[in-house]
N, C-alpha and C. Protein backbone atom coordinates (compact mmCIF):
# COMPACT_ATOMS: atom_id res chain seq x y z
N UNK A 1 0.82 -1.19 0.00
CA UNK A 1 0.00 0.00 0.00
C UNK A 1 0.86 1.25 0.00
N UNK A 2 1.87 1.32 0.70
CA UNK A 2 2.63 2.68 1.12
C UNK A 2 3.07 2.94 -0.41
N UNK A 3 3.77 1.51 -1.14
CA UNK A 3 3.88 2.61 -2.60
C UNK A 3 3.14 3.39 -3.58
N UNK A 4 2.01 2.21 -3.69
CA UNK A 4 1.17 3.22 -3.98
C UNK A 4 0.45 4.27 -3.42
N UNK A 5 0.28 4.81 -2.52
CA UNK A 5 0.55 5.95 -2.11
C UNK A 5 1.53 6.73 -2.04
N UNK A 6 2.53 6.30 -2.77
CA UNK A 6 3.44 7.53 -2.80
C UNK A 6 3.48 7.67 -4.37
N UNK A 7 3.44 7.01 -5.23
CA UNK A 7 3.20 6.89 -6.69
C UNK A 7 1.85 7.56 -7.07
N UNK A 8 1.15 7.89 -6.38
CA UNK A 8 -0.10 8.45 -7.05
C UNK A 8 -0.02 9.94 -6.08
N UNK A 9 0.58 10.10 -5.26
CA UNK A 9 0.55 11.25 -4.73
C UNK A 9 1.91 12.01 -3.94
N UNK A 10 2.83 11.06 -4.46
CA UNK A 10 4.12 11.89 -4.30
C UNK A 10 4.96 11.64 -2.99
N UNK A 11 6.05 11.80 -2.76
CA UNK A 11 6.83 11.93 -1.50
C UNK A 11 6.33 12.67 -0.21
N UNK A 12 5.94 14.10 -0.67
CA UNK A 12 6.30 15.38 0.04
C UNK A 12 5.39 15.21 1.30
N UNK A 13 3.70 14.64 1.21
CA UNK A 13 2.97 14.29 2.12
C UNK A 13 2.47 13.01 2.61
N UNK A 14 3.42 12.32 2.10
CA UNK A 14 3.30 10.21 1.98
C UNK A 14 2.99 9.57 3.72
N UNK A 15 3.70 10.69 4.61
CA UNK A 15 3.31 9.76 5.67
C UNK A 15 2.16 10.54 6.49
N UNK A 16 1.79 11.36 5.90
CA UNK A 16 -0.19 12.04 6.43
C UNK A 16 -0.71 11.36 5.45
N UNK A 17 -0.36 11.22 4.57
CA UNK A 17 -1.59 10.36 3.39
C UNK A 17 -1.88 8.82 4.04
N UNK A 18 -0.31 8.80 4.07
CA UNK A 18 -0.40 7.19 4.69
C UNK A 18 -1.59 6.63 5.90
N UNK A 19 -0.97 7.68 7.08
CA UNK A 19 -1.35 7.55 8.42
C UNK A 19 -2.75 7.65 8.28
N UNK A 20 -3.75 8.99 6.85
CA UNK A 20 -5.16 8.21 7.05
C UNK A 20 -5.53 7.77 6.41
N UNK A 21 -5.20 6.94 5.35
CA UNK A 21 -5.70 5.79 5.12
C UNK A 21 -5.14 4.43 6.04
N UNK A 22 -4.39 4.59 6.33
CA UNK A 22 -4.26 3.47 7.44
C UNK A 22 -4.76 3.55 8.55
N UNK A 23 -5.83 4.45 8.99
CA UNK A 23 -6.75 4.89 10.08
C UNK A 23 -7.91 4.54 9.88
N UNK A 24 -8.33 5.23 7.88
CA UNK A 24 -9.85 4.44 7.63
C UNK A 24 -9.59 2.91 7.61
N UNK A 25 -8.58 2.37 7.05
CA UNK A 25 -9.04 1.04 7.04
C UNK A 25 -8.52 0.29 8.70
N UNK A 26 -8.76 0.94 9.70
CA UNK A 26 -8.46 0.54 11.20
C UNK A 26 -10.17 0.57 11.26
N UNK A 27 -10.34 1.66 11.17
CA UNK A 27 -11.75 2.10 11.57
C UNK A 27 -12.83 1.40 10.88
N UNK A 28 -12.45 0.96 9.58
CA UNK A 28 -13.85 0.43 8.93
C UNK A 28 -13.45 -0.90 9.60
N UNK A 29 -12.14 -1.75 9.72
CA UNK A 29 -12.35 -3.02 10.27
C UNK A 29 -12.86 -3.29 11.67
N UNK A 30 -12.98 -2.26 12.56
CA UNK A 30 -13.66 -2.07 13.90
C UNK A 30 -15.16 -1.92 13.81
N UNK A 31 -15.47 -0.98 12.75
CA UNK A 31 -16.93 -0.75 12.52
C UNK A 31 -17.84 -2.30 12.01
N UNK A 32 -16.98 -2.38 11.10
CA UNK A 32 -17.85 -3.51 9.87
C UNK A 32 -18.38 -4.72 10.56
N UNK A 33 -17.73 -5.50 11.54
CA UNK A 33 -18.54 -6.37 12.50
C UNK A 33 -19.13 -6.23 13.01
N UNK A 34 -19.07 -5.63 13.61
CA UNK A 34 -20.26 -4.68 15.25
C UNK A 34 -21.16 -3.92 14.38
N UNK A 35 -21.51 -3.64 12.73
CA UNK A 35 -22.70 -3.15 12.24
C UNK A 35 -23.01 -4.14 11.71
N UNK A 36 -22.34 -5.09 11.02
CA UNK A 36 -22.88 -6.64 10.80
C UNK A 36 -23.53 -7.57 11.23
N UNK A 37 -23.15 -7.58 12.61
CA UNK A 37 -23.62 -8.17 13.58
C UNK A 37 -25.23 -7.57 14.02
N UNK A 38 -24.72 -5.95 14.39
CA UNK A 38 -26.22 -5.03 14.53
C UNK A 38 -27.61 -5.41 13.50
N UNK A 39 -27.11 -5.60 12.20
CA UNK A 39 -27.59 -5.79 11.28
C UNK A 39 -28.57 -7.39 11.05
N UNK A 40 -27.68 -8.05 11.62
CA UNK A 40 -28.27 -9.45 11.38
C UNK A 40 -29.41 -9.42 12.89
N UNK A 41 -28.99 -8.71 14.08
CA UNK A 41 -29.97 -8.89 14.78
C UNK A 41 -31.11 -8.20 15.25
N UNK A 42 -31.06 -7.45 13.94
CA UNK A 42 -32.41 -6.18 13.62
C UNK A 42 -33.24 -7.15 12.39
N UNK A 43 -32.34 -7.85 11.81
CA UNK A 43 -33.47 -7.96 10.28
C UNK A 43 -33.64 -9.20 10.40
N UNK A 44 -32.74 -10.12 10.88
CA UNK A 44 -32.41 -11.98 11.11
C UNK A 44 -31.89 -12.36 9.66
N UNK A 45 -31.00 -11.35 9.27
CA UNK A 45 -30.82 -11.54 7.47
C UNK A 45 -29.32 -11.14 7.72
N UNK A 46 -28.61 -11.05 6.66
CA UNK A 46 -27.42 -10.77 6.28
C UNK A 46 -27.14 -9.84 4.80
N UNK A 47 -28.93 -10.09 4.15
CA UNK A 47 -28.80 -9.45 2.94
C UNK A 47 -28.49 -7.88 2.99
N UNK A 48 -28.92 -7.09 4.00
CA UNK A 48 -28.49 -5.67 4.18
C UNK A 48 -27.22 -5.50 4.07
N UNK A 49 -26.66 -6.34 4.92
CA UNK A 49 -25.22 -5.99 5.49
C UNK A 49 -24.39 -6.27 4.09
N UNK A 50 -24.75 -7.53 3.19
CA UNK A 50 -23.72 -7.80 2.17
C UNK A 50 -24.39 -6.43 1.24
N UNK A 51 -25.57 -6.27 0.77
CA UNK A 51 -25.68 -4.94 0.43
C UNK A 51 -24.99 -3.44 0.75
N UNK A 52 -25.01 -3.32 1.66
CA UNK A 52 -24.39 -2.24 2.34
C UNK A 52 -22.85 -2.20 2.06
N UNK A 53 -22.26 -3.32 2.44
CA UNK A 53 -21.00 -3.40 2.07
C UNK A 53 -20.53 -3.69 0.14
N UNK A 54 -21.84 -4.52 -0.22
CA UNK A 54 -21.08 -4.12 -2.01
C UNK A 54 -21.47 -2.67 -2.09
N UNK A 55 -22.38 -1.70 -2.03
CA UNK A 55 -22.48 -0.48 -1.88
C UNK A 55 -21.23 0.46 -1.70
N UNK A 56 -20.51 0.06 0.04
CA UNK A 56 -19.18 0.99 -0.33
C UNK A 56 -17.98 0.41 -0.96
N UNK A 57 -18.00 -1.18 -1.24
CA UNK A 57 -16.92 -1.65 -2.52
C UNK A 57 -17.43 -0.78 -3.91
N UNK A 58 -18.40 -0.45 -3.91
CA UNK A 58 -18.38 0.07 -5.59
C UNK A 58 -18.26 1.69 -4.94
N UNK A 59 -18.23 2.23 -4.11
CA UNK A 59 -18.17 3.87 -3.74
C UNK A 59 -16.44 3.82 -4.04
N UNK A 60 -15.99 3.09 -3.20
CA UNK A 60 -14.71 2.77 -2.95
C UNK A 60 -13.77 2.73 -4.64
N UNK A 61 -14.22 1.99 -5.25
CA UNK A 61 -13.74 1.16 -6.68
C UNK A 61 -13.60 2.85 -7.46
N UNK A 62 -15.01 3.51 -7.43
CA UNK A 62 -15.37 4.78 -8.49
C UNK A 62 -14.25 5.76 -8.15
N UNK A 63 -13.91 5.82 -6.86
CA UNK A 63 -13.31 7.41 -5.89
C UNK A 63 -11.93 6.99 -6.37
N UNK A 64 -11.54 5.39 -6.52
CA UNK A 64 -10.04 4.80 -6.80
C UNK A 64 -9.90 5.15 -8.27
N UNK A 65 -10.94 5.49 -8.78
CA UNK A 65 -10.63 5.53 -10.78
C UNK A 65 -10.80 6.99 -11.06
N UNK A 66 -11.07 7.68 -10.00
CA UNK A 66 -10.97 9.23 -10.19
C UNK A 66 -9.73 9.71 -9.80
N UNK A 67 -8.92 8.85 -8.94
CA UNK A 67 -7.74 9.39 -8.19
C UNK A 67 -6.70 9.41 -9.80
N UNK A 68 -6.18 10.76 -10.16
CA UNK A 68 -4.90 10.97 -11.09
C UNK A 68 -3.86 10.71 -10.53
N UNK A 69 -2.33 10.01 -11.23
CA UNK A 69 -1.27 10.17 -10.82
C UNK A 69 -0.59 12.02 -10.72
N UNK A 70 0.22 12.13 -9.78
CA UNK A 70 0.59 13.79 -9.62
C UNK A 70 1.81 13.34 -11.05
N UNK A 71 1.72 14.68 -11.76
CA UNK A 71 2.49 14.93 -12.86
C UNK A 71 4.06 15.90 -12.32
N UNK A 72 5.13 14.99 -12.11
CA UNK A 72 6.15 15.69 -11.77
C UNK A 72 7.09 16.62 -12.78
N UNK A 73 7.47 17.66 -12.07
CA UNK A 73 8.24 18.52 -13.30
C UNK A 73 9.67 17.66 -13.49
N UNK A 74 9.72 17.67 -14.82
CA UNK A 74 11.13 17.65 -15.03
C UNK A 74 12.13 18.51 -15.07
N UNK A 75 13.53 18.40 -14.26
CA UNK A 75 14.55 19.03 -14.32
C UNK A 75 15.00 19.30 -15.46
N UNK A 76 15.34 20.59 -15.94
CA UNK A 76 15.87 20.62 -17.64
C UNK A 76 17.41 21.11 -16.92
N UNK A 77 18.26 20.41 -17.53
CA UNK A 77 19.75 20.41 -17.76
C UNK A 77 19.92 21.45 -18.67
């Protein structure tokens, strides 16, 4: 992960970029059971929850195909 984050957005801010995305994906793996769980014992189903979650895999997938690589200047000699 860390390279690509530094390949799509450069050196200069790699370890704040890093630190939150390595925070959302702390946080969604803390969340995603304990609303899964919530989920199955509100409806007695699982279909919400796998809904819900292909929901933010495709939010997730779209926001990843909008992200541009940063265009670095070249040094002219």
């Amino acid at each position: 992960e860390s390279p690509l984050v530094a390949g799509i957005f450069g050196l200069r801010s790699h370890g704040l970029i890093f630190g939150v995305t390595g925070f959302a994906f702390t946080i969604g793996g803390a969340i995603g059971p304990s609303l899964t769980g919530y989920i199955f014992d509100a409806t007695h189903s699982y279909q919400l929850a796998f809904l819900a979650s292909g929901i933010a895999a495709l939010l997730g997938l779209i926001l990843t195909l909008v992200l541009r690589p940063i265009k670095h200047k070249r040094l002219q000699v």
